[in-house]
C-alpha atoms as a PDB file:
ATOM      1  CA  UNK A   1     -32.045  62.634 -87.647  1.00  0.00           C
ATOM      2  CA  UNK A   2     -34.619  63.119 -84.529  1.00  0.00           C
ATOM      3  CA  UNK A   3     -33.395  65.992 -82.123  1.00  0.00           C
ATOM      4  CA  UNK A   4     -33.326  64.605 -78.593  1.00  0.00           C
ATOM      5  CA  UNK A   5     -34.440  66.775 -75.984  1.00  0.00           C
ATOM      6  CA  UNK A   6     -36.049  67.645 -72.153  1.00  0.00           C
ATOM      7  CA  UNK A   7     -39.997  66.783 -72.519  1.00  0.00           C
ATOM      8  CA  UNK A   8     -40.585  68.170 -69.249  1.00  0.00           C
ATOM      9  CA  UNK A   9     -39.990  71.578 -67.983  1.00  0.00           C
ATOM     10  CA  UNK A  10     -37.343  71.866 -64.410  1.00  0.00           C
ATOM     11  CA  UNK A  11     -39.436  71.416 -61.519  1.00  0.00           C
ATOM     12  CA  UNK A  12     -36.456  72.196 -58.743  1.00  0.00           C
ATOM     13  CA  UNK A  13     -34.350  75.568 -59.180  1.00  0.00           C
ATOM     14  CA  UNK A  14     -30.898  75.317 -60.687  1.00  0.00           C
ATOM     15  CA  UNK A  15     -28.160  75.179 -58.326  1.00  0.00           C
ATOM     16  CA  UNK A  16     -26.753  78.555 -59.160  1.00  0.00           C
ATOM     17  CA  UNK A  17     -30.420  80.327 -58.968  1.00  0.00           C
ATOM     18  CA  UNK A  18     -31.386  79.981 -55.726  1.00  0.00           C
ATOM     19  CA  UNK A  19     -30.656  81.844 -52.399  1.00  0.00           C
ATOM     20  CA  UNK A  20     -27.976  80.646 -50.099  1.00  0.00           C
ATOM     21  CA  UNK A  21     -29.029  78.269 -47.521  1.00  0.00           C
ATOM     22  CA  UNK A  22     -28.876  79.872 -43.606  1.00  0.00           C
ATOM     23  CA  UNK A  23     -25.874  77.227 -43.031  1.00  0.00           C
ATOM     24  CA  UNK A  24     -24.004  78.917 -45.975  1.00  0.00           C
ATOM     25  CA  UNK A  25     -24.658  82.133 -44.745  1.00  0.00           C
ATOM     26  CA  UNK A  26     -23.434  81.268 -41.234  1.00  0.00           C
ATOM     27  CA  UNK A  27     -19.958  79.725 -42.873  1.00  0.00           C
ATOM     28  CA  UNK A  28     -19.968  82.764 -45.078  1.00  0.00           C
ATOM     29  CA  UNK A  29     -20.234  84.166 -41.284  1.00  0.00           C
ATOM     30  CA  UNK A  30     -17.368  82.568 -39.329  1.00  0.00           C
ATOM     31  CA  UNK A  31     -14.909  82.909 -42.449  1.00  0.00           C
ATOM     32  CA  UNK A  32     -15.393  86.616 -43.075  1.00  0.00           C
ATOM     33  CA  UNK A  33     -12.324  87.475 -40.846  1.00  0.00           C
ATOM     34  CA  UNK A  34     -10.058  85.381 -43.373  1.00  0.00           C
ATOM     35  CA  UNK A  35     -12.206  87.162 -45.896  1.00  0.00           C
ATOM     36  CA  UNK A  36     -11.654  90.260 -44.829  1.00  0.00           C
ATOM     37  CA  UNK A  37      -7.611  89.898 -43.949  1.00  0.00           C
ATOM     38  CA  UNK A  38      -7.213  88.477 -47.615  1.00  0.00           C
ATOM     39  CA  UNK A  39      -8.532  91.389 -48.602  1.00  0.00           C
ATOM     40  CA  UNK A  40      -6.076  93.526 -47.041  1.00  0.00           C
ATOM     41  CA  UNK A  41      -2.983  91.198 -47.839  1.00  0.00           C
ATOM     42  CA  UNK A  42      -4.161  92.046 -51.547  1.00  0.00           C
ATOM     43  CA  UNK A  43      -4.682  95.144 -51.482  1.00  0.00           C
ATOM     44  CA  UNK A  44      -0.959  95.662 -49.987  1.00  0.00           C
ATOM     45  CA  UNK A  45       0.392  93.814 -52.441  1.00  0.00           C
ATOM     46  CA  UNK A  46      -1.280  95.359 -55.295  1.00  0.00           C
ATOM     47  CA  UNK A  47       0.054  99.274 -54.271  1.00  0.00           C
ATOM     48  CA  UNK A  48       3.684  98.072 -53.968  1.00  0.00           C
ATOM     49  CA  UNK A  49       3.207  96.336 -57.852  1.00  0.00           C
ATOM     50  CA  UNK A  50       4.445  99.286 -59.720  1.00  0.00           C
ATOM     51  CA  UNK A  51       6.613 101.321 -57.345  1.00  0.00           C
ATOM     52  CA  UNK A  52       9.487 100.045 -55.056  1.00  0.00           C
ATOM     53  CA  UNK A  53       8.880  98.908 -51.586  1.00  0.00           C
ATOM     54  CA  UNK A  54       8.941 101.268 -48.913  1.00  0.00           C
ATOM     55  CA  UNK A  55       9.997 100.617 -45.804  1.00  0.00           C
ATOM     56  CA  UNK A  56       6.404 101.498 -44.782  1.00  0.00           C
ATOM     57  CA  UNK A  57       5.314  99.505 -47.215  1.00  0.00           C
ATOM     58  CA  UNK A  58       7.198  96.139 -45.912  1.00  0.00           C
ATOM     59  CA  UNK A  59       5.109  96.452 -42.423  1.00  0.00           C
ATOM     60  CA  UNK A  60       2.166  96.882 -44.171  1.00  0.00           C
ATOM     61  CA  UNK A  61       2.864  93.921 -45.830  1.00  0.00           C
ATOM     62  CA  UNK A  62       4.512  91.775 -43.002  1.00  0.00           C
ATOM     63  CA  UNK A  63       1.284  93.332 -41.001  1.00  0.00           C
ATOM     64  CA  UNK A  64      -1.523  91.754 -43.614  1.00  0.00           C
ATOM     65  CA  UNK A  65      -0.098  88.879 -43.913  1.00  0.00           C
ATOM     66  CA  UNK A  66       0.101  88.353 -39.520  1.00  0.00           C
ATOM     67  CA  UNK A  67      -3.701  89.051 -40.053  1.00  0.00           C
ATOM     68  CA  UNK A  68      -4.567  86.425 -42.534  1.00  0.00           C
ATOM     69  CA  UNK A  69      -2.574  83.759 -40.778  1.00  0.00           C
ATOM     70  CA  UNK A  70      -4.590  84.490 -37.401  1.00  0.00           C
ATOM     71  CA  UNK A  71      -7.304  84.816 -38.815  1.00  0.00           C
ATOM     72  CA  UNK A  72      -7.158  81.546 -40.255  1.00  0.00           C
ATOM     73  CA  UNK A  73      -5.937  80.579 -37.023  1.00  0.00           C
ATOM     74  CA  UNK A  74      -8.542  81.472 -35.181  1.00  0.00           C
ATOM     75  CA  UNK A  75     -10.492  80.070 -38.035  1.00  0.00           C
ATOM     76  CA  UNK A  76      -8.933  76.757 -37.441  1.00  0.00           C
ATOM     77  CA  UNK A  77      -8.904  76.215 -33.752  1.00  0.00           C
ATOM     78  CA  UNK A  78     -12.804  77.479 -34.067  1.00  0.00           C
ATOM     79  CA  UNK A  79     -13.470  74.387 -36.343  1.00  0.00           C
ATOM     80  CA  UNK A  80     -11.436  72.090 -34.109  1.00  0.00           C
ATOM     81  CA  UNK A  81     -13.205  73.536 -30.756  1.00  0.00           C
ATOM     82  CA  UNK A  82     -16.617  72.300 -32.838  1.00  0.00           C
ATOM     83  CA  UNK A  83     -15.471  69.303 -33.773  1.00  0.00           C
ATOM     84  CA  UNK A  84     -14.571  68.012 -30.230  1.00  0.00           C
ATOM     85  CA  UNK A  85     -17.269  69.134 -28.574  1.00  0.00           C
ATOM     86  CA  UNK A  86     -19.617  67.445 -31.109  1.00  0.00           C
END
């Protein structure tokens, strides 16, 4: 049995070795506010996991998760103003 394989060596970069393109790093751009309030909203949830939920607590939690949903929002109406205007 013959073993069947490249003959040529990869001329263009795999897709996961490359640097990101400056349009990914602008998106990476406009979303880090969602980014960034997802973080939050996790890291809320995450100290009330092993201990009951403080009153404290519940506003931090009501307050992340206000944050992601403008954020995302924002994010949205920012991606509709583009659209339109395009």
């Amino acid at each position: 049995m013959r073993h069947i394989g490249a003959v040529q060596a990869v001329v263009t970069a795999a897709e996961y070795d490359r640097e990101p393109t400056a349009a990914e790093l602008d998106a990476i751009e406009r979303e880090m506010p969602v980014i960034t309030a997802e973080v939050e909203l996790l890291d809320a949830q995450i100290t009330v996991l092993d201990r009951p939920v403080t009153e404290v607590d519940a506003q931090r939690l009501r307050r992340a998760r206000r944050k992601v949903l403008a954020a995302r929002r924002s994010l949205t109406n920012q991606a509709a103003a583009v659209g339109v205007g395009a």
